[in-house]
Protein backbone atom coordinates (compact mmCIF):
# COMPACT_ATOMS: atom_id res chain seq x y z
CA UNK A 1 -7.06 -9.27 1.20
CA UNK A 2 -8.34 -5.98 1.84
CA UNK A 3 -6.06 -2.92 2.08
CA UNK A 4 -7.54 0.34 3.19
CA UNK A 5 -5.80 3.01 1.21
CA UNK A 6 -5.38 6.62 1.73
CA UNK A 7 -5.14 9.30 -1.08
CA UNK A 8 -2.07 9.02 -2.79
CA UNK A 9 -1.35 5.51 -1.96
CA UNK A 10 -0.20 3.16 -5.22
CA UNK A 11 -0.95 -0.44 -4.98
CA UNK A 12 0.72 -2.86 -7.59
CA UNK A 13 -0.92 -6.25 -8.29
CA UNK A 14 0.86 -8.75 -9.86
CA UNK A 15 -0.78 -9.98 -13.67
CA UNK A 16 -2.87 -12.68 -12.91
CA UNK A 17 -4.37 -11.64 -9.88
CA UNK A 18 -8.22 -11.19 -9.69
CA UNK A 19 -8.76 -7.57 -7.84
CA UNK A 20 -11.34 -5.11 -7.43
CA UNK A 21 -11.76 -1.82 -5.46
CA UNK A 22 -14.19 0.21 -3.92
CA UNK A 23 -14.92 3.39 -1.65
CA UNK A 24 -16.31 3.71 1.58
CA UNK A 25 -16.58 7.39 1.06
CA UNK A 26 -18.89 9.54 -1.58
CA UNK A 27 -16.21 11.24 -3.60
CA UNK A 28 -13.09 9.09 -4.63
CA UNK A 29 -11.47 8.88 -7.71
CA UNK A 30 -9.83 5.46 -8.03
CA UNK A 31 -7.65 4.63 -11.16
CA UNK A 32 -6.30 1.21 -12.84
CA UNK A 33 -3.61 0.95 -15.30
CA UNK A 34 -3.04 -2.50 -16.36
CA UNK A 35 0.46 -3.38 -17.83
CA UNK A 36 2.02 -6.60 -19.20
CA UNK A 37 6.15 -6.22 -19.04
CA UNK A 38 7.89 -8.40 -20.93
CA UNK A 39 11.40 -8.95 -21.43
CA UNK A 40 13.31 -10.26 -24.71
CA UNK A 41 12.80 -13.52 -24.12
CA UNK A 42 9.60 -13.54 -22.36
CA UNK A 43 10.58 -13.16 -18.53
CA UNK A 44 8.08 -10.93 -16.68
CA UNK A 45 9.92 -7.87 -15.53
CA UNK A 46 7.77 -8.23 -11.83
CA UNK A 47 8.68 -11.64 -11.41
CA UNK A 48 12.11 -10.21 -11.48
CA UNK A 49 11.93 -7.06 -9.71
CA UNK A 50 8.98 -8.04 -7.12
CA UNK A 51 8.11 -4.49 -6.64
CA UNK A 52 6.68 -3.33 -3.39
CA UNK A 53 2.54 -3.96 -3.65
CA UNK A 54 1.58 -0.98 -1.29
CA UNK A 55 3.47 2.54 -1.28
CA UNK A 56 2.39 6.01 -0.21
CA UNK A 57 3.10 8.16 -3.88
CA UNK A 58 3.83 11.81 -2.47
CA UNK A 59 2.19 14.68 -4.17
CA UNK A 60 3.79 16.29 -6.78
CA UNK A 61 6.02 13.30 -7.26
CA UNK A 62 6.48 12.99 -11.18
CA UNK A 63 4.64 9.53 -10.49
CA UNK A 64 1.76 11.57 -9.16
CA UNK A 65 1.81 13.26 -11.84
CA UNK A 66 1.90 10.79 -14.78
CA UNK A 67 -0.93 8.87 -12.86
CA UNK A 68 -3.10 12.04 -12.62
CA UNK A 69 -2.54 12.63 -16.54
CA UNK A 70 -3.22 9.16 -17.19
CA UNK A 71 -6.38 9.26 -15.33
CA UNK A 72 -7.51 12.61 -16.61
CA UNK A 73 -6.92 11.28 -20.10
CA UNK A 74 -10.11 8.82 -20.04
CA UNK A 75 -12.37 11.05 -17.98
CA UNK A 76 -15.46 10.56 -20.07
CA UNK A 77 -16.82 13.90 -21.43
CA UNK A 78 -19.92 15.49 -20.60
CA UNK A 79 -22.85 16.72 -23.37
CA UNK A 80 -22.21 20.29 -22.51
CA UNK A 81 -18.41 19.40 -24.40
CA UNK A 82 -16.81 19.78 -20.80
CA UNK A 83 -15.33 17.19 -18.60
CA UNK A 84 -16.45 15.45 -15.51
C-alpha cells in the first residue's frame, strides 16, 4: 500500500512487515528506526497497543525532536571532517 507522506508525517509499521520508501522529489531526508518491544513475558507491546500507522508529528514536538537527533546521529561524515 502506498501512502504519500508529507514532511513531518510518522508512519509505524508493525515488525514483520516488508516496507520500503522512496521520494518523488530531489531533496528528502527519510529516516527508519526499527524497534522490537517486548514485554516480560514475551507479548509484543504493538500487538497490544495497535498504535495508529500514519500521524502528522508537529514541529517542535519533543517527538520531532528525538527523531531529528536520531537521524542526525548516523549522518555519515564527509572527508573534509564535516557532515552531510
Amino acid at each position: 500500500m502506498e501512502v504519500p507522506l508529507k514532511p513531518g508525517d510518522l508512519i509505524v509499521v508493525p515488525p514483520g512487515v516488508n516496507h520500503h520508501a522512496y521520494s518523488t522529489t530531489k531533496q528528502v531526508t527519510l529516516g527508519s528506526i526499527h524497534v522490537n518491544l517486548k514485554l516480560p513475558g514475551g507479548q509484543d507491546a504493538f500487538e497490544m497497543l495497535v498504535p495508529p500507522t500514519h500521524r502528522s508529528v508537529k514541529k517542535g514536538a519533543r517527538l520531532a525532536q528525538y527523531l531529528a537527533t536520531a537521524i542526525d546521529e548516523w549522518k555519515p561524515e564527509r572527508r573534509d571532517g564535516h557532515y552531510a
